[in-house]
N, C-alpha and C. Protein backbone atom coordinates (compact mmCIF):
# COMPACT_ATOMS: atom_id res chain seq x y z
N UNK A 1 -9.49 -78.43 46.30
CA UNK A 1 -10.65 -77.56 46.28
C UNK A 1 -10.21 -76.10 46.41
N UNK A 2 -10.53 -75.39 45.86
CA UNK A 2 -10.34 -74.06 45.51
C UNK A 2 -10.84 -73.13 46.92
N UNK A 3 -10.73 -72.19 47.18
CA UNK A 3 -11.10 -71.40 48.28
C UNK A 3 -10.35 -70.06 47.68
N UNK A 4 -12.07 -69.40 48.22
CA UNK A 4 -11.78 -67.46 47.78
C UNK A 4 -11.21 -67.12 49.72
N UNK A 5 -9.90 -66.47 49.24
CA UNK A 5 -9.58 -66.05 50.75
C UNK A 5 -9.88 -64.51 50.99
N UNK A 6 -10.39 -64.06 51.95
CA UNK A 6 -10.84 -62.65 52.31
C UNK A 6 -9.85 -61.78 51.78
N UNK A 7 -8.37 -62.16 51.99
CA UNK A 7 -7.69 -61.25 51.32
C UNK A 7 -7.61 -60.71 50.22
N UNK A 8 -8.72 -61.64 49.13
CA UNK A 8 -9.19 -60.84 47.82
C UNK A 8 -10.23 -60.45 47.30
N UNK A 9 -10.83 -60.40 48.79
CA UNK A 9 -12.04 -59.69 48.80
C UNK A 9 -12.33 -57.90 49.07
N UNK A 10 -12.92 -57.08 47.88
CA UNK A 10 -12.79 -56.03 48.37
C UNK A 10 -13.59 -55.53 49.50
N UNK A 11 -13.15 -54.52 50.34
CA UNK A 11 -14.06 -54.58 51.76
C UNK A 11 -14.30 -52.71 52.02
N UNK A 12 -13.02 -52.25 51.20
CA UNK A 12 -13.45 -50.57 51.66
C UNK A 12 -14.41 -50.25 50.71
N UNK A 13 -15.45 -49.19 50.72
CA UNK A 13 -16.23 -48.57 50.22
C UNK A 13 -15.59 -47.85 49.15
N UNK A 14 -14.35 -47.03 49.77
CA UNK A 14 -13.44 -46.53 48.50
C UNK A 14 -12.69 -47.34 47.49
N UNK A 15 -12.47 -48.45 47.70
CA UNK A 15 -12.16 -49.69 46.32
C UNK A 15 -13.48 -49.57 46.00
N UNK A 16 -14.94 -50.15 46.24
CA UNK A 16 -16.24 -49.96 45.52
C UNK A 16 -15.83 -49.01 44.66
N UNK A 17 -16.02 -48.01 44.99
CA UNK A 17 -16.46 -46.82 44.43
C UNK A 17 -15.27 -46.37 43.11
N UNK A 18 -14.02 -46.49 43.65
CA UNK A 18 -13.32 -46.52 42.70
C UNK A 18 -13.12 -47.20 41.17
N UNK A 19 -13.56 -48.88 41.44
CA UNK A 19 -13.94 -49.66 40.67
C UNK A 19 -14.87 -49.38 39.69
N UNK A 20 -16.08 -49.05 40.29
CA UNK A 20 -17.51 -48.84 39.64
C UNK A 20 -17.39 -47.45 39.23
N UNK A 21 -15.94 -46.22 39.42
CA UNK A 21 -16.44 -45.04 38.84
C UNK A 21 -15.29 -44.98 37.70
N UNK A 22 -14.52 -46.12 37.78
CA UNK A 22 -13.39 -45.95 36.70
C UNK A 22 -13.00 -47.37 35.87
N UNK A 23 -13.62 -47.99 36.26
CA UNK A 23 -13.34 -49.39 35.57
C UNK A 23 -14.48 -49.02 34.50
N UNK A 24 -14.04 -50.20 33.59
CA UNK A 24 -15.12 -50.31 32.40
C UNK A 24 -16.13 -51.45 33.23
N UNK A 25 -17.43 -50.82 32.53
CA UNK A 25 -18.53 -52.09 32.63
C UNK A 25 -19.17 -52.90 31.31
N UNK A 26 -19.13 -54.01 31.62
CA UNK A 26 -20.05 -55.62 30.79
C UNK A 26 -20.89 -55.95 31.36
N UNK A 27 -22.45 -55.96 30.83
CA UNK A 27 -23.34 -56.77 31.35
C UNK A 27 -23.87 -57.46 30.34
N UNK A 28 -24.49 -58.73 31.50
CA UNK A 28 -25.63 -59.65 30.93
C UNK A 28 -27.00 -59.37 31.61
N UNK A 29 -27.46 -60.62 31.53
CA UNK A 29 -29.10 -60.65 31.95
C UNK A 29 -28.86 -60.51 33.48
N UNK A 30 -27.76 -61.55 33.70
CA UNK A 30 -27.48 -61.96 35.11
C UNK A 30 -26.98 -60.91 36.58
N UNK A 31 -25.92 -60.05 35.63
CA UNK A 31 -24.45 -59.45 36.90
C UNK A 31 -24.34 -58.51 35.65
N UNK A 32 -23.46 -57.62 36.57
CA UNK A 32 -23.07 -55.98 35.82
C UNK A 32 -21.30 -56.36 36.34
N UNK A 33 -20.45 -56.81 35.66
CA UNK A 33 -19.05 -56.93 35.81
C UNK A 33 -18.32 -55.71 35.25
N UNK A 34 -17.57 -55.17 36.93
CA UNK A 34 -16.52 -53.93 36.63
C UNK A 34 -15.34 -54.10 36.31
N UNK A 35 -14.66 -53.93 35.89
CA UNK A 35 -13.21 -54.32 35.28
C UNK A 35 -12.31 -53.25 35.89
N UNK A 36 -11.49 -52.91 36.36
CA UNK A 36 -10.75 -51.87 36.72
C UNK A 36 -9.02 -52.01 36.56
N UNK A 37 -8.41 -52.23 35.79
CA UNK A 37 -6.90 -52.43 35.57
C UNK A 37 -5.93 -51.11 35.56
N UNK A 38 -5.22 -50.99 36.67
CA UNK A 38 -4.36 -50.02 37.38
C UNK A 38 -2.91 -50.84 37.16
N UNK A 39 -2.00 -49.98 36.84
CA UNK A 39 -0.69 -50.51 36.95
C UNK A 39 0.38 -49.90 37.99
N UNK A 40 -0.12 -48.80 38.53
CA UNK A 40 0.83 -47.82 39.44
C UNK A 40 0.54 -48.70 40.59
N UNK A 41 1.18 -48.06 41.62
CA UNK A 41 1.63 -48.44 43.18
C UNK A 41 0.47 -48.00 43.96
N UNK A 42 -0.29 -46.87 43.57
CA UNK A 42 -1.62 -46.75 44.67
C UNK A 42 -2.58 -47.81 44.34
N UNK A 43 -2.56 -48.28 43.44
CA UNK A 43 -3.24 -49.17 43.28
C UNK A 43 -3.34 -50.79 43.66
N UNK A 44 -1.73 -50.80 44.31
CA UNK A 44 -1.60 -52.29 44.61
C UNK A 44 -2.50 -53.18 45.20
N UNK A 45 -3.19 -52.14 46.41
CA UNK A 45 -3.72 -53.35 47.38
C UNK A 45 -4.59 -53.53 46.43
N UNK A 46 -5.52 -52.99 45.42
CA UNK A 46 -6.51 -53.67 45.08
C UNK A 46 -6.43 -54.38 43.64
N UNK A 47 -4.52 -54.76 43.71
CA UNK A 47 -4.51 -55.64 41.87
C UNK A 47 -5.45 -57.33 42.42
N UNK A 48 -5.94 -58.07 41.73
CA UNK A 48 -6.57 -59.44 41.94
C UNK A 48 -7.67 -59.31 42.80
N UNK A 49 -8.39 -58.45 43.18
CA UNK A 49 -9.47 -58.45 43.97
C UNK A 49 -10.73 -58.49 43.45
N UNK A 50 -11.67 -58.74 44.18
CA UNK A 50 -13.35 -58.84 43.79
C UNK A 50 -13.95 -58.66 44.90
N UNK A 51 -14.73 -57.44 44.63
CA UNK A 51 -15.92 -57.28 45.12
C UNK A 51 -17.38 -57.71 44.22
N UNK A 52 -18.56 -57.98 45.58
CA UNK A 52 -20.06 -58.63 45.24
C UNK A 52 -20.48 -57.30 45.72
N UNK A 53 -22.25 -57.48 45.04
CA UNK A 53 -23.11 -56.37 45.14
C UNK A 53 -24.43 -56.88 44.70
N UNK A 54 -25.42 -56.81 45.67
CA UNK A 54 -26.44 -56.80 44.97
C UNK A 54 -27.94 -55.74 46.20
N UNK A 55 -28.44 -55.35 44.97
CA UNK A 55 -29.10 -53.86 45.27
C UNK A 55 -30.68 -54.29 46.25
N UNK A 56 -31.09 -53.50 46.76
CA UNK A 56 -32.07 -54.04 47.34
C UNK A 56 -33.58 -54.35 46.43
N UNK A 57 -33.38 -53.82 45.57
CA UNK A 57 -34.08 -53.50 44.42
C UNK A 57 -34.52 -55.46 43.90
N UNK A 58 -33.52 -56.44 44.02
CA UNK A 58 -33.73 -57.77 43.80
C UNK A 58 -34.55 -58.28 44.67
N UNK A 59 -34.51 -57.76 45.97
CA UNK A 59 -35.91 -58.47 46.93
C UNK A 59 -35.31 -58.28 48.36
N UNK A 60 -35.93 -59.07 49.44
CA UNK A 60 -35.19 -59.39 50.70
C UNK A 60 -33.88 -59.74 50.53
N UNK A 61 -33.43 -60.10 51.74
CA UNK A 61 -31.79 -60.09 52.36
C UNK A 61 -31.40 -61.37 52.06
N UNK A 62 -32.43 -62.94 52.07
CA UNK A 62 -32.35 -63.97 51.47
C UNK A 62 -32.14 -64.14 49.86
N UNK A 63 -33.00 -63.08 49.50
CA UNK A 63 -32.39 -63.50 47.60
C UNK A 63 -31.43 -62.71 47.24
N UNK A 64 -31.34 -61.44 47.94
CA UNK A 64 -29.41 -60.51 48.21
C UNK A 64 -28.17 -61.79 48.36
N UNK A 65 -28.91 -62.25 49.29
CA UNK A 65 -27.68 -62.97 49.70
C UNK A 65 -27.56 -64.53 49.00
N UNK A 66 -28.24 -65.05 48.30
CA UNK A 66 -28.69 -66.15 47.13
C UNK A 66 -27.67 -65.22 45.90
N UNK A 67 -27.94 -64.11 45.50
CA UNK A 67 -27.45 -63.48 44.04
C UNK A 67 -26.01 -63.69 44.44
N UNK A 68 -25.75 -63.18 45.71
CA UNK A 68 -24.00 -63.00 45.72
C UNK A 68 -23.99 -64.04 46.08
N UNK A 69 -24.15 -65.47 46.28
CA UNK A 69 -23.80 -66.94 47.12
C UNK A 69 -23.51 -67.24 45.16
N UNK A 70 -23.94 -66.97 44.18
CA UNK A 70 -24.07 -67.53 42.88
C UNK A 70 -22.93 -66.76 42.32
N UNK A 71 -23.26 -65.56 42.22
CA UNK A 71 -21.54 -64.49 42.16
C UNK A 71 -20.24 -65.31 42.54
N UNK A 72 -20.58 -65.31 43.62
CA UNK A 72 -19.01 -65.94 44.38
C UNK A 72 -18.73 -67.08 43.59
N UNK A 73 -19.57 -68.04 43.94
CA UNK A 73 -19.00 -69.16 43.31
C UNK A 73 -18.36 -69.49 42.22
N UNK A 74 -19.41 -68.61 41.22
CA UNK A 74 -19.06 -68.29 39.91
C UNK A 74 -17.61 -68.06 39.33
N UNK A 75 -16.91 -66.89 40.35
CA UNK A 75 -15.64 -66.23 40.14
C UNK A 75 -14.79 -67.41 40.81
N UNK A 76 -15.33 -68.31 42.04
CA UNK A 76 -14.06 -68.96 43.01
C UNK A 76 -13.76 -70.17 41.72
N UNK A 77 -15.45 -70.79 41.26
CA UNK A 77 -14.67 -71.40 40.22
C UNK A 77 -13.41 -71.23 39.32
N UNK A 78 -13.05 -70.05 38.78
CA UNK A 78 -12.14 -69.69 37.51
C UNK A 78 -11.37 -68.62 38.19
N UNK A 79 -10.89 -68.77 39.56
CA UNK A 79 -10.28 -67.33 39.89
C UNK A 79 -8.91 -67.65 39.63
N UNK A 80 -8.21 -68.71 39.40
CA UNK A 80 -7.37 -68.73 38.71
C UNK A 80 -6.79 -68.29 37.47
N UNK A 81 -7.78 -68.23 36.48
CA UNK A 81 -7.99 -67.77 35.42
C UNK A 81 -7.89 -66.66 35.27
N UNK A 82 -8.07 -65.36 36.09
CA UNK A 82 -8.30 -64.24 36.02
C UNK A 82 -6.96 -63.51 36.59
N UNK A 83 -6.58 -62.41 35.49
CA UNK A 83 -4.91 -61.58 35.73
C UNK A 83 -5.16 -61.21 37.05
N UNK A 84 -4.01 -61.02 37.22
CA UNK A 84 -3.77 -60.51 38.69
C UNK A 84 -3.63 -58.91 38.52
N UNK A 85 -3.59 -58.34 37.42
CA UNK A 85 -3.44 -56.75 37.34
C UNK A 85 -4.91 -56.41 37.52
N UNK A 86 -6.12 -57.16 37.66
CA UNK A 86 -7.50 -56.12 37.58
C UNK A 86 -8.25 -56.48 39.01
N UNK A 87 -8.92 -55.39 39.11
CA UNK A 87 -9.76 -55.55 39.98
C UNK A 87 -11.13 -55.20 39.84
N UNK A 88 -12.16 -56.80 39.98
CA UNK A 88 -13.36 -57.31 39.60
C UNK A 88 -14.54 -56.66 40.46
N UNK A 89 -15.50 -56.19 40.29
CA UNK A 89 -17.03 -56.02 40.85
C UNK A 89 -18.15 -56.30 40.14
N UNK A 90 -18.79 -57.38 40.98
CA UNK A 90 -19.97 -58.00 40.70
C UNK A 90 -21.31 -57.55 41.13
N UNK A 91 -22.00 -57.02 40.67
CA UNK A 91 -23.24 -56.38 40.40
C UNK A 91 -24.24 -57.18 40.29
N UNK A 92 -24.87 -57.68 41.41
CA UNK A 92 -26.15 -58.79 40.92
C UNK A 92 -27.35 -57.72 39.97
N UNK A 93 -28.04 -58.27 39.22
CA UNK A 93 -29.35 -58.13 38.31
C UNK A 93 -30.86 -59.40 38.80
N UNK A 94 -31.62 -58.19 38.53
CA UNK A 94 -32.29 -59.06 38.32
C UNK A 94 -32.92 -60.77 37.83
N UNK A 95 -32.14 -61.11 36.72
CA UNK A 95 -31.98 -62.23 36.01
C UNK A 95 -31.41 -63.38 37.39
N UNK A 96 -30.75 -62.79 37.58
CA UNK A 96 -29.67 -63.83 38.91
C UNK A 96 -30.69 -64.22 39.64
N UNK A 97 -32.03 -63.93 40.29
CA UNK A 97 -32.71 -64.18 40.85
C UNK A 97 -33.39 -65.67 40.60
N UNK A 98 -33.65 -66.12 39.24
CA UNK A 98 -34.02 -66.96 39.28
C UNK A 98 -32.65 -67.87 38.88
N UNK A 99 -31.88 -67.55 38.48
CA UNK A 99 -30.77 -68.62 37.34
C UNK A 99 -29.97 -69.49 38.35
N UNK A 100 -30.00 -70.51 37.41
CA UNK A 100 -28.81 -71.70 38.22
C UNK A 100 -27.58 -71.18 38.22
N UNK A 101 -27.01 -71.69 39.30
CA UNK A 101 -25.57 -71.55 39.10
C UNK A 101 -24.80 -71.90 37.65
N UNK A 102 -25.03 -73.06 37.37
CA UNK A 102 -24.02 -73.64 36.23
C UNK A 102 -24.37 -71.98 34.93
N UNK A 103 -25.83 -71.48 34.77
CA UNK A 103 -25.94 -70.06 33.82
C UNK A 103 -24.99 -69.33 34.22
N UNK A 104 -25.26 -68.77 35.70
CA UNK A 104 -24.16 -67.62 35.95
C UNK A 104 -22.86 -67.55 35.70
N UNK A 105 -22.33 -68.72 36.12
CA UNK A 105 -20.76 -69.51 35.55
C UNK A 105 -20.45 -69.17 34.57
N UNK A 106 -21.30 -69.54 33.49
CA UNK A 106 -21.05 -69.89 32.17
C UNK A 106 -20.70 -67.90 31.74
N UNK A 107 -21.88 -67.46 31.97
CA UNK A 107 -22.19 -66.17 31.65
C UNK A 107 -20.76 -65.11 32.45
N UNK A 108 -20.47 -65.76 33.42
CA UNK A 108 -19.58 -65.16 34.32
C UNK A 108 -17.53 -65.39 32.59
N UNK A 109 -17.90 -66.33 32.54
CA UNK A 109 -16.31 -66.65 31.67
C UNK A 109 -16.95 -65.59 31.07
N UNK A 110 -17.96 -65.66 30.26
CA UNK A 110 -18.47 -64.97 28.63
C UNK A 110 -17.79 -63.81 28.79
N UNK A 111 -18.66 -63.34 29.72
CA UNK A 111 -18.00 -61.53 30.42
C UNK A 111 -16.46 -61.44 30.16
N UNK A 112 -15.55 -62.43 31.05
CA UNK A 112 -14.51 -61.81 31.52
C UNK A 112 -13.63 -62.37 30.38
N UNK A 113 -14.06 -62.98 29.63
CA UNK A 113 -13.41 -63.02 28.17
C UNK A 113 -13.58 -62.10 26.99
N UNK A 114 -15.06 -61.52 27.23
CA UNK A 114 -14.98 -60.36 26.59
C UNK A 114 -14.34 -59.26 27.13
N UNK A 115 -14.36 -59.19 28.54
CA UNK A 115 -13.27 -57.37 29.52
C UNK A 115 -11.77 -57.77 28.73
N UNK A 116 -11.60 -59.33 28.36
CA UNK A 116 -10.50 -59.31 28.91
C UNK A 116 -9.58 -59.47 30.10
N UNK A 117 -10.43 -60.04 31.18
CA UNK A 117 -9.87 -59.92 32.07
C UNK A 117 -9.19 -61.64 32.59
N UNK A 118 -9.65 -62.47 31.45
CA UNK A 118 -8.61 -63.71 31.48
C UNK A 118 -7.72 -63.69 30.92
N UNK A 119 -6.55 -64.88 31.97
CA UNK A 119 -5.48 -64.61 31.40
C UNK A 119 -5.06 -65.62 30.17
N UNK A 120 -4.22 -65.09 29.19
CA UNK A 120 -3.78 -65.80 28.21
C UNK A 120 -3.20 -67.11 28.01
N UNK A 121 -2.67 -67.40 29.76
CA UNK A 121 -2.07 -68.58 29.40
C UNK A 121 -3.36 -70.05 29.43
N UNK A 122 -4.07 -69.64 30.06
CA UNK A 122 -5.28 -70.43 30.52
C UNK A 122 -6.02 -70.65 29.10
């Protein structure tokens, strides 16, 4: 069984922000996916990481926390799959509110096959 460990979870505000002001963005109905691929040394701590997000704008703290419970999973499924040079941010949407997991999943590869951000050997 697969397990997302905290250590690739982003947690400073300045990885956020960095991500979301310099990575490219892909969206669907579902999530707004940041892509951010750095190759230098300031960038290390945050090569293979992912950060979740979702705005208050989706509802209470229960369907906040429902959008990113569907996020996560989404990525822990296939985090293998994904290079170790980028670093991921997940953006809940509206759409996520109602969608099954198995949509987001699906919608989650679509994305990161279009960034690019899977890897080739997979």
């Amino acid at each position: 069984m697969l397990t997302l460990p905290r250590k690739r979870m982003l947690k400073r505000r300045s990885d956020f922000q960095k991500v979301y002001r310099v990575g490219r963005s892909y969206a669907n109905r579902y999530f707004v996916l940041y892509v951010f691929v750095r190759k230098d040394e300031e960038a290390a701590r945050m090569k293979g990481r992912i950060g979740f997000a979702a705005g208050k704008k989706l509802g209470c703290a229960v369907v906040r926390n429902r959008v990113k419970r569907l996020l996560r999973e989404a990525y822990r499924q296939h985090q293998d799959a994904i290079r170790d040079d980028v670093a991921l941010l997940m953006v809940g949407r509206r759409g996520a509110v109602e969608a099954s997991g198995t949509e987001v999943e699906r919608s989650f590869l679509r994305l990161a096959r279009k960034a690019g951000a899977l890897r080739e050997d997979v």
